[in-house]
PDB file of N, CA and C in Angstrom:
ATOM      1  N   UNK A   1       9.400 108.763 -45.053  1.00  0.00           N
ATOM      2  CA  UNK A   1       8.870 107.569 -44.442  1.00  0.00           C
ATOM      3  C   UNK A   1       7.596 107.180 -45.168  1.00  0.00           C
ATOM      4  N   UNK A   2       6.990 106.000 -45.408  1.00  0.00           N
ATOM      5  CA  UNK A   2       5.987 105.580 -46.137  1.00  0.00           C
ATOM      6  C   UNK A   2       4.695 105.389 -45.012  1.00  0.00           C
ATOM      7  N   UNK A   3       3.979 105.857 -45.685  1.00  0.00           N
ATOM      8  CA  UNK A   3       2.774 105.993 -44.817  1.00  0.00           C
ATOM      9  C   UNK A   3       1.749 104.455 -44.875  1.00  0.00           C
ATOM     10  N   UNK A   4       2.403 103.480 -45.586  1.00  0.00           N
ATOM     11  CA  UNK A   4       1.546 102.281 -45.225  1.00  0.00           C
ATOM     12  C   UNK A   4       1.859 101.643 -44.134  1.00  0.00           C
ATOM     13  N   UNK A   5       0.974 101.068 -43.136  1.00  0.00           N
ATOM     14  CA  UNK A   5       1.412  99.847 -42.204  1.00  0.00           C
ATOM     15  C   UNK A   5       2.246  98.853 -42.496  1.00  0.00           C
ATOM     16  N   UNK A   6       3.544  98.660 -41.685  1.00  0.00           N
ATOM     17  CA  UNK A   6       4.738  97.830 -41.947  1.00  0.00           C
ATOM     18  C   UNK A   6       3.626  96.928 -42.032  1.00  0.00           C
ATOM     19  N   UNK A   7       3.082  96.377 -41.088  1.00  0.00           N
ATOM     20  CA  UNK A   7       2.952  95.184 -40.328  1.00  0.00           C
ATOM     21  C   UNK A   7       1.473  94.732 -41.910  1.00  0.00           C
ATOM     22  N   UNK A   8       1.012  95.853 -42.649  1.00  0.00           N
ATOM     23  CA  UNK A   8       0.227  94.811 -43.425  1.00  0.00           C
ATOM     24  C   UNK A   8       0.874  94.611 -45.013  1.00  0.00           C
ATOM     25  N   UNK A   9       2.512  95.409 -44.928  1.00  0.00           N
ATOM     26  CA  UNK A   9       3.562  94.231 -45.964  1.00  0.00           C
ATOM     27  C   UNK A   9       4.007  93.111 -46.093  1.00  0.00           C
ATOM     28  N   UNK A  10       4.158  92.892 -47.365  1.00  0.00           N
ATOM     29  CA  UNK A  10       4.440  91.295 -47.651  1.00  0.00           C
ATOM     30  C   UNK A  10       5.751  91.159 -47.527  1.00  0.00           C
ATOM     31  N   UNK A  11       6.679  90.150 -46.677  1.00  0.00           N
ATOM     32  CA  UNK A  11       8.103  89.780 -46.825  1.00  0.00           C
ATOM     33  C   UNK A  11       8.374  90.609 -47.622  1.00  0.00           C
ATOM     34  N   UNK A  12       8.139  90.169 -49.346  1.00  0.00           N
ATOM     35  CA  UNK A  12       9.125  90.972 -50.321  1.00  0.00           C
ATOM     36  C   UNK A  12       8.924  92.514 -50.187  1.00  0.00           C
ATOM     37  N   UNK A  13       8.118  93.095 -49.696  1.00  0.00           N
ATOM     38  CA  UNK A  13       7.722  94.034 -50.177  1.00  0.00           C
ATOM     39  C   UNK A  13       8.427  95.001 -49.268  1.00  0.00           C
ATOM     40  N   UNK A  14       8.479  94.172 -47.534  1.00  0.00           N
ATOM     41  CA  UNK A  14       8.871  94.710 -46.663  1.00  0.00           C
ATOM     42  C   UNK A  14      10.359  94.680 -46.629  1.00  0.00           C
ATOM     43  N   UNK A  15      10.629  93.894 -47.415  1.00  0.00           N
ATOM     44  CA  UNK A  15      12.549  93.679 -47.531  1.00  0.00           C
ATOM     45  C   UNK A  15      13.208  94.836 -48.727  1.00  0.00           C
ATOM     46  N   UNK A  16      12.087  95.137 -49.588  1.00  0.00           N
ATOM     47  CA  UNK A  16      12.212  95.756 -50.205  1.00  0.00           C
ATOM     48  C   UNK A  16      12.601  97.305 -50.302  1.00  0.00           C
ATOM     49  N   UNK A  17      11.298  97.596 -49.278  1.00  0.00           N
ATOM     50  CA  UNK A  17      11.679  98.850 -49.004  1.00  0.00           C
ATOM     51  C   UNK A  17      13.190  98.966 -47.508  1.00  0.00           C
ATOM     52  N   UNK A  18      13.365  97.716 -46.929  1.00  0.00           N
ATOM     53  CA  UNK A  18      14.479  97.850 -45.982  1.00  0.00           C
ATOM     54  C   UNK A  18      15.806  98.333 -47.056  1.00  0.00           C
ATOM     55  N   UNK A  19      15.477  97.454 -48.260  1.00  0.00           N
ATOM     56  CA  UNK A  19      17.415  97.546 -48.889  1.00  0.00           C
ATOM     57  C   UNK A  19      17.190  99.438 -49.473  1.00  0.00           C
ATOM     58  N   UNK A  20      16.134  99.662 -49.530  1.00  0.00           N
ATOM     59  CA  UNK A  20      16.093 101.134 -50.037  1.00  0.00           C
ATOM     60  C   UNK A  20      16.146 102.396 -49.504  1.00  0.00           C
ATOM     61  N   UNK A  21      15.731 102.183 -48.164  1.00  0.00           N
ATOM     62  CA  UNK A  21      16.172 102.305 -46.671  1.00  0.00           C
ATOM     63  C   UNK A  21      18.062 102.253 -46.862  1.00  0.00           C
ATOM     64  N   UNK A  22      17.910 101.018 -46.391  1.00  0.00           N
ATOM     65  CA  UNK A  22      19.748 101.225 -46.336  1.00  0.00           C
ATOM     66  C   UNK A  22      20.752 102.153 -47.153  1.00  0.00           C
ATOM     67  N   UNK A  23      19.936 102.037 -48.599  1.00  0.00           N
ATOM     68  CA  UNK A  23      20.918 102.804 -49.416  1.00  0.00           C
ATOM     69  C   UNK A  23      20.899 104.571 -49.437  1.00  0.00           C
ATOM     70  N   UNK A  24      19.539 104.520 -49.036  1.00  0.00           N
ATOM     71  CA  UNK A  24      19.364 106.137 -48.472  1.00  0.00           C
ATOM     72  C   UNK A  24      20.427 106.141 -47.336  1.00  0.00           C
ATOM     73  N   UNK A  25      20.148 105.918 -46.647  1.00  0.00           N
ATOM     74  CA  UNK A  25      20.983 105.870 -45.433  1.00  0.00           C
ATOM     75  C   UNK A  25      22.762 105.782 -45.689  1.00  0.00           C
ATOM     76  N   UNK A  26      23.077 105.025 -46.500  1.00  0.00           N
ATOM     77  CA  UNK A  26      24.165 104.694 -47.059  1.00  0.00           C
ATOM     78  C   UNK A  26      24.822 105.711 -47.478  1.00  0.00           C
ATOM     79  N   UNK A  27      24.134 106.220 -48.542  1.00  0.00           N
ATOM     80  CA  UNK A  27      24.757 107.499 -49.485  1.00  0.00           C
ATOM     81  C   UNK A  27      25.144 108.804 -48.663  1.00  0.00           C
ATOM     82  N   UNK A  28      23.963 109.366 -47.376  1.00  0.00           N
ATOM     83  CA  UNK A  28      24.278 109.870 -46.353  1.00  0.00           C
ATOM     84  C   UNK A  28      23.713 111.006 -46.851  1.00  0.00           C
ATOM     85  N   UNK A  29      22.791 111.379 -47.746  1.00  0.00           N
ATOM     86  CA  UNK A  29      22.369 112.420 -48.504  1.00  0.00           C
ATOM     87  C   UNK A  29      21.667 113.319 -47.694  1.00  0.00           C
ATOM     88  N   UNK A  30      20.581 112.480 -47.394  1.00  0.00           N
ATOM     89  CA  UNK A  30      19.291 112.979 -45.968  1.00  0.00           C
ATOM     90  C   UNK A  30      19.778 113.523 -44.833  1.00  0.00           C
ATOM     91  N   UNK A  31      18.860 114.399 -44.328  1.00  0.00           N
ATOM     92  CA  UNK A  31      19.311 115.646 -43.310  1.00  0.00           C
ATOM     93  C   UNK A  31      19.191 114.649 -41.969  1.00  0.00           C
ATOM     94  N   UNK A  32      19.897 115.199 -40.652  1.00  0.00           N
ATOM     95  CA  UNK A  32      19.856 114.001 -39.546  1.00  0.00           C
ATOM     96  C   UNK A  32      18.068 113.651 -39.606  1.00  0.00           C
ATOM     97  N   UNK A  33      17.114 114.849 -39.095  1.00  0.00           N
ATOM     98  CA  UNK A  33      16.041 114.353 -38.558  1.00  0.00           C
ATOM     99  C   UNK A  33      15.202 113.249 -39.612  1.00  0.00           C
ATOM    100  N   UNK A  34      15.942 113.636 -40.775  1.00  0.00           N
ATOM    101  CA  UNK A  34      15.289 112.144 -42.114  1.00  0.00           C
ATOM    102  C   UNK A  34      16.246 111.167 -41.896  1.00  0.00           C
ATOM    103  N   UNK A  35      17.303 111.035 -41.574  1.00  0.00           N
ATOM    104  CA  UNK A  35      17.641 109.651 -41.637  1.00  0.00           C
ATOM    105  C   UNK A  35      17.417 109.220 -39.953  1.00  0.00           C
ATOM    106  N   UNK A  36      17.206 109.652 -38.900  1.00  0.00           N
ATOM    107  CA  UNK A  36      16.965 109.331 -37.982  1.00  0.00           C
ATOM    108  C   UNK A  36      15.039 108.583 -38.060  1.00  0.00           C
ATOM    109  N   UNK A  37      14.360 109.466 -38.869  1.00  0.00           N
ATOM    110  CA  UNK A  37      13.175 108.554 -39.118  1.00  0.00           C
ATOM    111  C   UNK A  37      13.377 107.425 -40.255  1.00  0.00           C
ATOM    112  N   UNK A  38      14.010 107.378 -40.856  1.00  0.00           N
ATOM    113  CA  UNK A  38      14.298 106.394 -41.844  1.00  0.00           C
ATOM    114  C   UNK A  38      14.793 104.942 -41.186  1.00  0.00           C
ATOM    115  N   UNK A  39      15.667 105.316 -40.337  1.00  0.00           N
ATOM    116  CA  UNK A  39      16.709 104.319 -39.128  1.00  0.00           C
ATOM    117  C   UNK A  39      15.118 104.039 -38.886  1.00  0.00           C
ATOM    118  N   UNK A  40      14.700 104.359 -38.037  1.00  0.00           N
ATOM    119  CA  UNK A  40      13.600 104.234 -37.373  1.00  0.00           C
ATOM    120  C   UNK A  40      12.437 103.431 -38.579  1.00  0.00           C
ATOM    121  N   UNK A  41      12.274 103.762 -38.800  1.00  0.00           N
ATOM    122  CA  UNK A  41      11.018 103.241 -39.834  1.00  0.00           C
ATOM    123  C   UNK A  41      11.550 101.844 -40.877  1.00  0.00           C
ATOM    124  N   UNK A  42      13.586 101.881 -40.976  1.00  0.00           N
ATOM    125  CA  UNK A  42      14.424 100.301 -40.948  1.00  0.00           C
ATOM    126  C   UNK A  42      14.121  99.103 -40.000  1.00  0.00           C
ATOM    127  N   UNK A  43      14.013 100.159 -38.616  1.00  0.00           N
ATOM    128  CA  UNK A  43      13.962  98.720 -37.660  1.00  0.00           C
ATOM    129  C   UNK A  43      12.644  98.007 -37.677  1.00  0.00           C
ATOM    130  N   UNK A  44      11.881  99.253 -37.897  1.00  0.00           N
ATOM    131  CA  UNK A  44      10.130  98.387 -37.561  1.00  0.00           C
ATOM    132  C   UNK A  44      10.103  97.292 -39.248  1.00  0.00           C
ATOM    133  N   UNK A  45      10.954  97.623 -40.323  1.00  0.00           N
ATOM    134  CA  UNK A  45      10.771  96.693 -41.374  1.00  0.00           C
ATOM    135  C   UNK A  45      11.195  95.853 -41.018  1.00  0.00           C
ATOM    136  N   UNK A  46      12.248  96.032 -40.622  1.00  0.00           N
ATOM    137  CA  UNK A  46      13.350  94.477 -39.988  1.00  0.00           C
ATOM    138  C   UNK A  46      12.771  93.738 -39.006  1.00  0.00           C
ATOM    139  N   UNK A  47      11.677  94.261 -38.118  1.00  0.00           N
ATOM    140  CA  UNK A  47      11.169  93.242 -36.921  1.00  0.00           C
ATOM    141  C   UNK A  47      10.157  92.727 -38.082  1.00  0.00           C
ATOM    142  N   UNK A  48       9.505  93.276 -39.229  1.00  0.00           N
ATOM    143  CA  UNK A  48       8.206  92.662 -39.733  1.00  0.00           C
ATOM    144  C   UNK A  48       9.052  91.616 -40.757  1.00  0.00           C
ATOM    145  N   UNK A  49      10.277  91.611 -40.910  1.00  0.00           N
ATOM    146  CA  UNK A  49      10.867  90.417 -42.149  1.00  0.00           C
ATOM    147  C   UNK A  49      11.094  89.199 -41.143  1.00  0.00           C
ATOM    148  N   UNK A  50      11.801  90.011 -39.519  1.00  0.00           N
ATOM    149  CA  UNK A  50      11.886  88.743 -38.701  1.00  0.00           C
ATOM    150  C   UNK A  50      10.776  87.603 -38.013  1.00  0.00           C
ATOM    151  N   UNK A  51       9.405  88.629 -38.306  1.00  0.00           N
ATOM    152  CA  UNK A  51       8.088  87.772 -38.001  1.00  0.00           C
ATOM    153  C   UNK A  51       7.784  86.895 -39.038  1.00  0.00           C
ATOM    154  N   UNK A  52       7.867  87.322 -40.227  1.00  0.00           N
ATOM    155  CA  UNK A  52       7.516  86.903 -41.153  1.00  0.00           C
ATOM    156  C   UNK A  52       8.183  85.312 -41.433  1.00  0.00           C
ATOM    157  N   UNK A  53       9.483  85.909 -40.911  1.00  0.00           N
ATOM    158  CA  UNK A  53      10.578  84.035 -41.511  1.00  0.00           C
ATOM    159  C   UNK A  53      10.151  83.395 -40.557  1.00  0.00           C
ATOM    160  N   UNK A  54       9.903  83.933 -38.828  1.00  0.00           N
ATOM    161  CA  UNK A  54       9.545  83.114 -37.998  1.00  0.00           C
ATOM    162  C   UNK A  54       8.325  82.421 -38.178  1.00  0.00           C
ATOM    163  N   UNK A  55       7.299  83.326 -38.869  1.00  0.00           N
ATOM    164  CA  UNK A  55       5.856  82.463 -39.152  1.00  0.00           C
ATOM    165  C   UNK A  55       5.964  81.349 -39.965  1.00  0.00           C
ATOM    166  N   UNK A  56       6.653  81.515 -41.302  1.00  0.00           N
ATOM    167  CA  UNK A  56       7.093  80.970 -42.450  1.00  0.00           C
ATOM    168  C   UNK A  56       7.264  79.535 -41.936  1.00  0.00           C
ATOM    169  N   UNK A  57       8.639  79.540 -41.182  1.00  0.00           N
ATOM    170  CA  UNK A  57       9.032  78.824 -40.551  1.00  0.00           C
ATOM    171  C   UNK A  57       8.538  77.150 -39.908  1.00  0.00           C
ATOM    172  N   UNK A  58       8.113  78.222 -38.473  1.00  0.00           N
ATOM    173  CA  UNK A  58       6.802  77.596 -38.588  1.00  0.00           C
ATOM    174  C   UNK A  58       5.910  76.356 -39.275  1.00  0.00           C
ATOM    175  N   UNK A  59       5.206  77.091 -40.182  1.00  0.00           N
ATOM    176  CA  UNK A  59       4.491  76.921 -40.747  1.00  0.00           C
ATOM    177  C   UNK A  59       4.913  75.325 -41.673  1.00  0.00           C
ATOM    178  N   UNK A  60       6.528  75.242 -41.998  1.00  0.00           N
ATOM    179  CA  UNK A  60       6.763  73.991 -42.678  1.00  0.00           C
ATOM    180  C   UNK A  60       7.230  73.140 -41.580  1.00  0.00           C
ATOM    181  N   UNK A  61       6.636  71.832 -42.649  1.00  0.00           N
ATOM    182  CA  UNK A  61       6.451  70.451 -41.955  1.00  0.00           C
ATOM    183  C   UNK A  61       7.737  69.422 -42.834  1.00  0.00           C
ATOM    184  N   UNK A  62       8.140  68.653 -41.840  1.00  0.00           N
ATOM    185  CA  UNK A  62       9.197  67.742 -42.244  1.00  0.00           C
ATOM    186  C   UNK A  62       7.769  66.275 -42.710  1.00  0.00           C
ATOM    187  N   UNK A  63       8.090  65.942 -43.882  1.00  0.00           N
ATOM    188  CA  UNK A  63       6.893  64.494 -44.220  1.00  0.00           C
ATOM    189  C   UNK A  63       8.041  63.083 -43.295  1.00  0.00           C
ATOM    190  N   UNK A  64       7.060  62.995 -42.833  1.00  0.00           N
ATOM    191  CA  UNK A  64       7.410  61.363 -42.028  1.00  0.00           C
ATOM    192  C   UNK A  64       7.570  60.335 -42.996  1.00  0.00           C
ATOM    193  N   UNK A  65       8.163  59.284 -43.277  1.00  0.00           N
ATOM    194  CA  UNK A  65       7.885  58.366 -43.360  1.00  0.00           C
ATOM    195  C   UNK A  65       8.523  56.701 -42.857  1.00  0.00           C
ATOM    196  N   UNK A  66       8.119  55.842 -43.529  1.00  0.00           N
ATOM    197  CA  UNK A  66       8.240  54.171 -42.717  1.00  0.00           C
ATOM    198  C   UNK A  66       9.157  53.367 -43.595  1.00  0.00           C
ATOM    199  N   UNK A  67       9.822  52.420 -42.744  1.00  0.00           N
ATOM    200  CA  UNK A  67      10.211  52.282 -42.969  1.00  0.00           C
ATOM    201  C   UNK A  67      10.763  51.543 -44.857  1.00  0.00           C
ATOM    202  N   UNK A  68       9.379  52.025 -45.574  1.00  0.00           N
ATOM    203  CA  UNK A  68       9.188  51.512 -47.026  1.00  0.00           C
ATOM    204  C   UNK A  68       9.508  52.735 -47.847  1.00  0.00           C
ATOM    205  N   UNK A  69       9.706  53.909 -47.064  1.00  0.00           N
ATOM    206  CA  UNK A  69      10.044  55.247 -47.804  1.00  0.00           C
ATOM    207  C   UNK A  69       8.607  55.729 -48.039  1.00  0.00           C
ATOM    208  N   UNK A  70       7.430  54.987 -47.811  1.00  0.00           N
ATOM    209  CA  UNK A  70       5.939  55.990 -47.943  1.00  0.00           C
ATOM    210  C   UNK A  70       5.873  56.863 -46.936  1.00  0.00           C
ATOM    211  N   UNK A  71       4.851  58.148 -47.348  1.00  0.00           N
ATOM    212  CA  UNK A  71       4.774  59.172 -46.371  1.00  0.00           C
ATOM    213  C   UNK A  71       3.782  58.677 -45.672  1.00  0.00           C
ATOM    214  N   UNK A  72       3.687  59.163 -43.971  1.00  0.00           N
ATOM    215  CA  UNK A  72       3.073  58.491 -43.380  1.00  0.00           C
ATOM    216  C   UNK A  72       2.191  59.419 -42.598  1.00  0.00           C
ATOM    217  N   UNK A  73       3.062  60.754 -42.347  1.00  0.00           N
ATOM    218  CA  UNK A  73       2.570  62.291 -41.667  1.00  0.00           C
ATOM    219  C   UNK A  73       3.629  63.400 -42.054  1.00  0.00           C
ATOM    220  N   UNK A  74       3.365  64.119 -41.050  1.00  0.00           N
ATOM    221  CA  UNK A  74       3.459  65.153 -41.331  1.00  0.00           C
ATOM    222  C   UNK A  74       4.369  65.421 -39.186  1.00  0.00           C
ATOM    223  N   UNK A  75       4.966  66.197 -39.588  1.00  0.00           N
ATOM    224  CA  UNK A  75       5.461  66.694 -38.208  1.00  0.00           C
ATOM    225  C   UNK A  75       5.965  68.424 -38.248  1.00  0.00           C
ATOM    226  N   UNK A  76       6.181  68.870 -37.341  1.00  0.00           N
ATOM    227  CA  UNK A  76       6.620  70.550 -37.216  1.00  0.00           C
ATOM    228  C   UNK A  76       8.384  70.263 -37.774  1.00  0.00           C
ATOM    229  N   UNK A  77       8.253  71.555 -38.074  1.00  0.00           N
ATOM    230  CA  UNK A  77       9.643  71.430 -38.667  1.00  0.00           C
ATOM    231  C   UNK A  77      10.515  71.555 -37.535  1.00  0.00           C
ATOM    232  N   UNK A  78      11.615  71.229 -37.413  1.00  0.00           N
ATOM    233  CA  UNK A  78      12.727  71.668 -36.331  1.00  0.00           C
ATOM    234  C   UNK A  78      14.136  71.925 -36.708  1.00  0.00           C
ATOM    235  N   UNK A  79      14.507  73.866 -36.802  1.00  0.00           N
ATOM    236  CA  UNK A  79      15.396  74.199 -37.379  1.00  0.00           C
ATOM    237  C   UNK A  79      16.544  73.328 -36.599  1.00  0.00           C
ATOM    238  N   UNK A  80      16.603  73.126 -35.371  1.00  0.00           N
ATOM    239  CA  UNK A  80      17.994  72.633 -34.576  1.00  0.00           C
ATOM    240  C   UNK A  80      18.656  71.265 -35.297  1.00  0.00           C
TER     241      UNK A  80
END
């Protein structure tokens, strides 16, 4: 298990170590009590990739504009 804080990885970094994760896990090499912390130490990456897209998210704006095609604002994005 890696001893840095999920929560102060970057997306890539945190997706990164998830696919490396998986493939440990995958191969089936690791003794139960290591892949049971590994599982474990997958999910807390996977909640920090799912904060991350949700912030991301977020964060983009659809540009408004009139009816001349100029931008006019700015609004929240809306995945629906």
């Amino acid at each position: 298990m890696t001893d840095a804080p999920t929560t102060d990885l970057s997306f890539e970094d945190a997706l990164a170590r998830l696919e490396k994760i998986v493939q440990q896990l995958e191969a089936g090499d690791a003794p139960l009590e290591a892949s049971i912390d590994l599982y474990t130490e997958g999910q807390r990456l996977k909640g920090v990739c799912e904060a991350k897209l949700a912030g991301a998210t977020a964060r983009i704006e659809a540009i408004q504009q009139n009816a001349d095609g100029q931008a006019v604002g700015t609004r929240p994005f809306d995945a629906a």
